[in-house]
Structure formats: C-alpha cells, structure tokens
C-alpha atoms as a PDB file:
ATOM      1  CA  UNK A   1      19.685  -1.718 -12.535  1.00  0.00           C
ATOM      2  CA  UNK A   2      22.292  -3.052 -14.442  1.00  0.00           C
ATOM      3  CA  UNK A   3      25.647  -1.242 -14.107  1.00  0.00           C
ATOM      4  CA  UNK A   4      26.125   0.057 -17.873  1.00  0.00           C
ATOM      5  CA  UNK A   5      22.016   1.292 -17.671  1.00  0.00           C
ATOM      6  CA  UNK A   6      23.038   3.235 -14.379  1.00  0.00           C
ATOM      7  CA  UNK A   7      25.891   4.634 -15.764  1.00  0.00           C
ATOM      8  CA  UNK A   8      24.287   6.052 -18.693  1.00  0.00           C
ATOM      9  CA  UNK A   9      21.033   7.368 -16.050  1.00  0.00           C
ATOM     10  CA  UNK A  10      23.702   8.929 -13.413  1.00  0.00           C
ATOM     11  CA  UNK A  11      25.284  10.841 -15.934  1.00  0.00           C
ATOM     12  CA  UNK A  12      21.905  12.376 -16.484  1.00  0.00           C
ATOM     13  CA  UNK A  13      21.487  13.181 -12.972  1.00  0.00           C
ATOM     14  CA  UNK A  14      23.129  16.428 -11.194  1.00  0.00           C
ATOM     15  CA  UNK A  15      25.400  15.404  -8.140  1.00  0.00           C
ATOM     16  CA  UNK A  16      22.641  17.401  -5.837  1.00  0.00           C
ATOM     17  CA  UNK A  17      19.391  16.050  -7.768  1.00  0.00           C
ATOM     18  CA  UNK A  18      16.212  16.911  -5.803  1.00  0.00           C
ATOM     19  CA  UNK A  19      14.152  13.588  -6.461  1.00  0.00           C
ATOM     20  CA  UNK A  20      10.379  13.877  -5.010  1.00  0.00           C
ATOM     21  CA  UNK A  21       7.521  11.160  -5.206  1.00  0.00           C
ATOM     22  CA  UNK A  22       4.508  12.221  -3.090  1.00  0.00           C
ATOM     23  CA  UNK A  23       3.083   9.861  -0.679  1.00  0.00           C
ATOM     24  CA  UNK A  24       3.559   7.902   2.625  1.00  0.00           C
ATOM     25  CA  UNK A  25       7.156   6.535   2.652  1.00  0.00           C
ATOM     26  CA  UNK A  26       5.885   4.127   5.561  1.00  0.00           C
ATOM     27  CA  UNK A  27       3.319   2.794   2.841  1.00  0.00           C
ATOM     28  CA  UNK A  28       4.993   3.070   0.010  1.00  0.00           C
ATOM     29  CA  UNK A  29       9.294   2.854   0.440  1.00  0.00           C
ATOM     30  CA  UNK A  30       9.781   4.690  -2.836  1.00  0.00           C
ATOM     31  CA  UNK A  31       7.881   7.689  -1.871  1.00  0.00           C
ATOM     32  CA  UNK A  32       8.980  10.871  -0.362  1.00  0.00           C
ATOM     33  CA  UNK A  33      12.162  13.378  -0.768  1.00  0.00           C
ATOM     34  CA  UNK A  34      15.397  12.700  -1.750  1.00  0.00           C
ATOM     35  CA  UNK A  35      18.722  14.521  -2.730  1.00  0.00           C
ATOM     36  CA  UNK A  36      21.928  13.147  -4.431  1.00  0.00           C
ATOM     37  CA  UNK A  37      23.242  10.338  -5.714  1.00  0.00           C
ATOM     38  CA  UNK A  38      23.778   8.163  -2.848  1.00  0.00           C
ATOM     39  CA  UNK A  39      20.204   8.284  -1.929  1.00  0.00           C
ATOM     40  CA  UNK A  40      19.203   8.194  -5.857  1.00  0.00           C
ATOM     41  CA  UNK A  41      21.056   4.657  -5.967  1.00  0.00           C
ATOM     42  CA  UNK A  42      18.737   3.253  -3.144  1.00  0.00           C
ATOM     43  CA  UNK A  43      15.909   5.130  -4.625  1.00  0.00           C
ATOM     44  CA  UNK A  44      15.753   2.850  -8.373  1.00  0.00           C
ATOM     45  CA  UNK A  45      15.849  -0.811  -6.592  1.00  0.00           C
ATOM     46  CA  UNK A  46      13.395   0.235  -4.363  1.00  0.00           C
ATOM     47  CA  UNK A  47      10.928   0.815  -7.072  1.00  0.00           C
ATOM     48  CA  UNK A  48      12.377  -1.669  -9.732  1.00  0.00           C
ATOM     49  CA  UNK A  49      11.508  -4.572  -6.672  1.00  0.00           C
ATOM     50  CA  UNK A  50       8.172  -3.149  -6.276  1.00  0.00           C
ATOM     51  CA  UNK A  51       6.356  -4.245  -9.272  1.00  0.00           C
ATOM     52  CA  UNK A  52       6.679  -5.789 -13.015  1.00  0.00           C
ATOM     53  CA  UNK A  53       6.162  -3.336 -15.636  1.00  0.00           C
ATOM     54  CA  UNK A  54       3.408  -4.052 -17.820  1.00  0.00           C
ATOM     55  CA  UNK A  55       2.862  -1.387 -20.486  1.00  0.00           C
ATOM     56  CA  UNK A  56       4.682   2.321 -20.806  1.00  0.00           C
ATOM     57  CA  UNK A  57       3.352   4.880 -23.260  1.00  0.00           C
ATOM     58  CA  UNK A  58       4.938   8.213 -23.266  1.00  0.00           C
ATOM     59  CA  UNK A  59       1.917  10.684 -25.316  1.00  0.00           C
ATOM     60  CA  UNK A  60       4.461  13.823 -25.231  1.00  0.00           C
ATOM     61  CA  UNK A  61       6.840  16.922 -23.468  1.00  0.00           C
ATOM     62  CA  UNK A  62       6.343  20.118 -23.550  1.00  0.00           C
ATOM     63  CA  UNK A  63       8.820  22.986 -22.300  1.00  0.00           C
ATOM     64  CA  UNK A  64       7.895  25.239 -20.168  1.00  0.00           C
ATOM     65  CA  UNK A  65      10.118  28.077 -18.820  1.00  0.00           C
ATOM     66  CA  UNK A  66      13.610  27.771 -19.756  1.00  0.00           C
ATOM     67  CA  UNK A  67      14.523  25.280 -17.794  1.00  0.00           C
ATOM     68  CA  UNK A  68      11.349  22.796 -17.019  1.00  0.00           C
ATOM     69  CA  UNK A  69      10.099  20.073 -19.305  1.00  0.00           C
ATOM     70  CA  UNK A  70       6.837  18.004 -18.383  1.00  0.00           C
ATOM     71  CA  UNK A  71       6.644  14.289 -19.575  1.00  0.00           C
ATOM     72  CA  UNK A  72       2.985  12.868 -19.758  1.00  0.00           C
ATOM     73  CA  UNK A  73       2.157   9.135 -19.901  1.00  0.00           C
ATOM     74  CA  UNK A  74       0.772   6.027 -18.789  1.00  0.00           C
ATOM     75  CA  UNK A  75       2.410   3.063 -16.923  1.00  0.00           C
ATOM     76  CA  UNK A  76       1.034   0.004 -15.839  1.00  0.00           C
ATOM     77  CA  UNK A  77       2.681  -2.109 -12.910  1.00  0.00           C
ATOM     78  CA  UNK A  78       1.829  -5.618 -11.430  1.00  0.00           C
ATOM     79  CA  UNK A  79       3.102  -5.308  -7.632  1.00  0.00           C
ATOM     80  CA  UNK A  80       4.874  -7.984  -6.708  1.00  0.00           C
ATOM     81  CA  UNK A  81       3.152  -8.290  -2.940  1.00  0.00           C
ATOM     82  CA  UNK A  82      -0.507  -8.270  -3.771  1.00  0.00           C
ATOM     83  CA  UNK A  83      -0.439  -8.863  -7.353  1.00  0.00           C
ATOM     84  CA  UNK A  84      -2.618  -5.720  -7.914  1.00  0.00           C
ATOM     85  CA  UNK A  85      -2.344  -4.014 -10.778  1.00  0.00           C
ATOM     86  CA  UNK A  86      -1.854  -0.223 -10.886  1.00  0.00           C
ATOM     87  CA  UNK A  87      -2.951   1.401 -14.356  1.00  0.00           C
ATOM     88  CA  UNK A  88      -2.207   5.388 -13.734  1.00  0.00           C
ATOM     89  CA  UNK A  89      -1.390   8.558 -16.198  1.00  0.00           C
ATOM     90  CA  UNK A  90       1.401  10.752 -14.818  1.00  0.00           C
ATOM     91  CA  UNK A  91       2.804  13.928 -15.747  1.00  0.00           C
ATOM     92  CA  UNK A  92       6.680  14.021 -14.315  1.00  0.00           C
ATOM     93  CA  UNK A  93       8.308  17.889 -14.274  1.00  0.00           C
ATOM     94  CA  UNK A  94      11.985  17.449 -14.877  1.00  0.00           C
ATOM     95  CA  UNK A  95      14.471  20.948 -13.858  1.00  0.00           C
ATOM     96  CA  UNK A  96      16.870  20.751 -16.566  1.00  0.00           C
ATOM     97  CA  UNK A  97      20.498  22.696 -16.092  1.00  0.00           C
ATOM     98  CA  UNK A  98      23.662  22.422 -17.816  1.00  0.00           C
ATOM     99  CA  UNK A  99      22.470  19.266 -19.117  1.00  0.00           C
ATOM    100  CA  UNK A 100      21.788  17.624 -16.008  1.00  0.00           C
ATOM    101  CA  UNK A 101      18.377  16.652 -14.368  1.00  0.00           C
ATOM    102  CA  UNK A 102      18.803  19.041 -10.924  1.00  0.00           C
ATOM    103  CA  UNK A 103      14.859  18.471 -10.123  1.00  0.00           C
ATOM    104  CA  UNK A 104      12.281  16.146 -10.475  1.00  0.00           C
ATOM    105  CA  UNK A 105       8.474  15.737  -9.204  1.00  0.00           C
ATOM    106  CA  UNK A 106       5.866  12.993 -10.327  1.00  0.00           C
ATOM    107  CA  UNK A 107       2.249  13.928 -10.280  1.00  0.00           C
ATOM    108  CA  UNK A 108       0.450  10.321 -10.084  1.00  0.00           C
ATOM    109  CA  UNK A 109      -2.895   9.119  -8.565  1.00  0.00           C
ATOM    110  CA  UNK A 110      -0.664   8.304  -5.062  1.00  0.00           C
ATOM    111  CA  UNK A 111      -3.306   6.851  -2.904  1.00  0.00           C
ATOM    112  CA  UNK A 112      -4.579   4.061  -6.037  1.00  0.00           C
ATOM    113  CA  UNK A 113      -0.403   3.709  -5.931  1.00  0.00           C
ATOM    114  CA  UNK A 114      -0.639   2.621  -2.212  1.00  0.00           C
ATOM    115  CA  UNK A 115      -3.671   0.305  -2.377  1.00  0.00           C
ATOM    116  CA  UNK A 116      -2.334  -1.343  -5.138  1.00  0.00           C
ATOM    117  CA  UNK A 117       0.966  -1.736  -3.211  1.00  0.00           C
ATOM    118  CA  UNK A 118      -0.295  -2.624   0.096  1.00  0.00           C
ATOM    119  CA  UNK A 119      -3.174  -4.810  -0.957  1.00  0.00           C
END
C-alpha cells in the first residue's frame, strides 16, 4: 500500500481496531484476529500479495444500531499461487465510533477462499 493510500486508511482506523477474517490462518495468512495498528500494517500486504483484483462491486450499506454499518458486495481475485480464481459476495460489519472504524468482521464463503488460495 502506497504510503499516502495508508495514510488516508489509518486515519480511518481506531488505534485498538479489532480486525477479524474467519478461517485457518495456517491456510490462509490473512485470516484470523487481529488488534491495532501494528498488526493492521502486516495485515493489508498480506492480502494485497495474495491475489490480483479482478472486479469489485459494492450493491449497498445499511445502518444498523447506532453504531454498525454492513457493506454488501462482490469481489473477484486471481491468486497469485494457483491462479484460481475466487468469485465470492461478502457482507463486511464495520463498528463505527467517534469517526473511527473500532471493529470489523467479513462474512465470506471462507473454505472456496482457501481452495482457491491453496490450489
């Protein structure tokens, strides 16, 4: 990530941001719990170096509670180790306080995610 990009997504993040991708960090080394900073900036190259984005759509957000948004999509990735492509939807909950990102979960299809990654 480029240092102006990661300026502009730190100051999103809280200092103490709970970061969680479900799955098998052993299979997949972008999966799993996080907190902070630090560990958020060995989180993004982990998963930028995974795979080529193909294709991002973004079909809407919706707030729920005052302070939880969930983001629904699609992505499409091309891993870089077994060429496999992985075509999922998502839905990602964000905790939003003070501004700041203090939580975040993706919901994802995490075992298609881990054949596509593995081979």
């Amino acid at each position: 990530m480029e240092e102006q990009g990661a300026q502009a997504v730190f100051a999103l993040l809280d200092a103490e941001v709970e970061w969680f991708v479900p799955g098998d960090a052993a299979l997949v080394s972008w999966a799993g719990a996080r907190s902070g900073h630090a560990a958020m900036r060995e989180w993004f190259p982990l998963l930028a170096g995974a795979g080529e984005r193909k294709d991002f759509e973004l079909y809407g957000m919706t707030a729920f509670g005052p302070d939880q948004v969930l983001v629904n999509g699609r992505f499409v990735f091309r891993m870089h180790a077994t060429g496999a492509v992985y075509d999922d939807e998502f839905v990602m909950r964000f905790t939003v306080r003070d501004g700041r990102i203090t939580a975040y979960r993706i919901y994802e299809d995490s075992l298609a995610l881990a054949r596509a990654y593995r081979g």
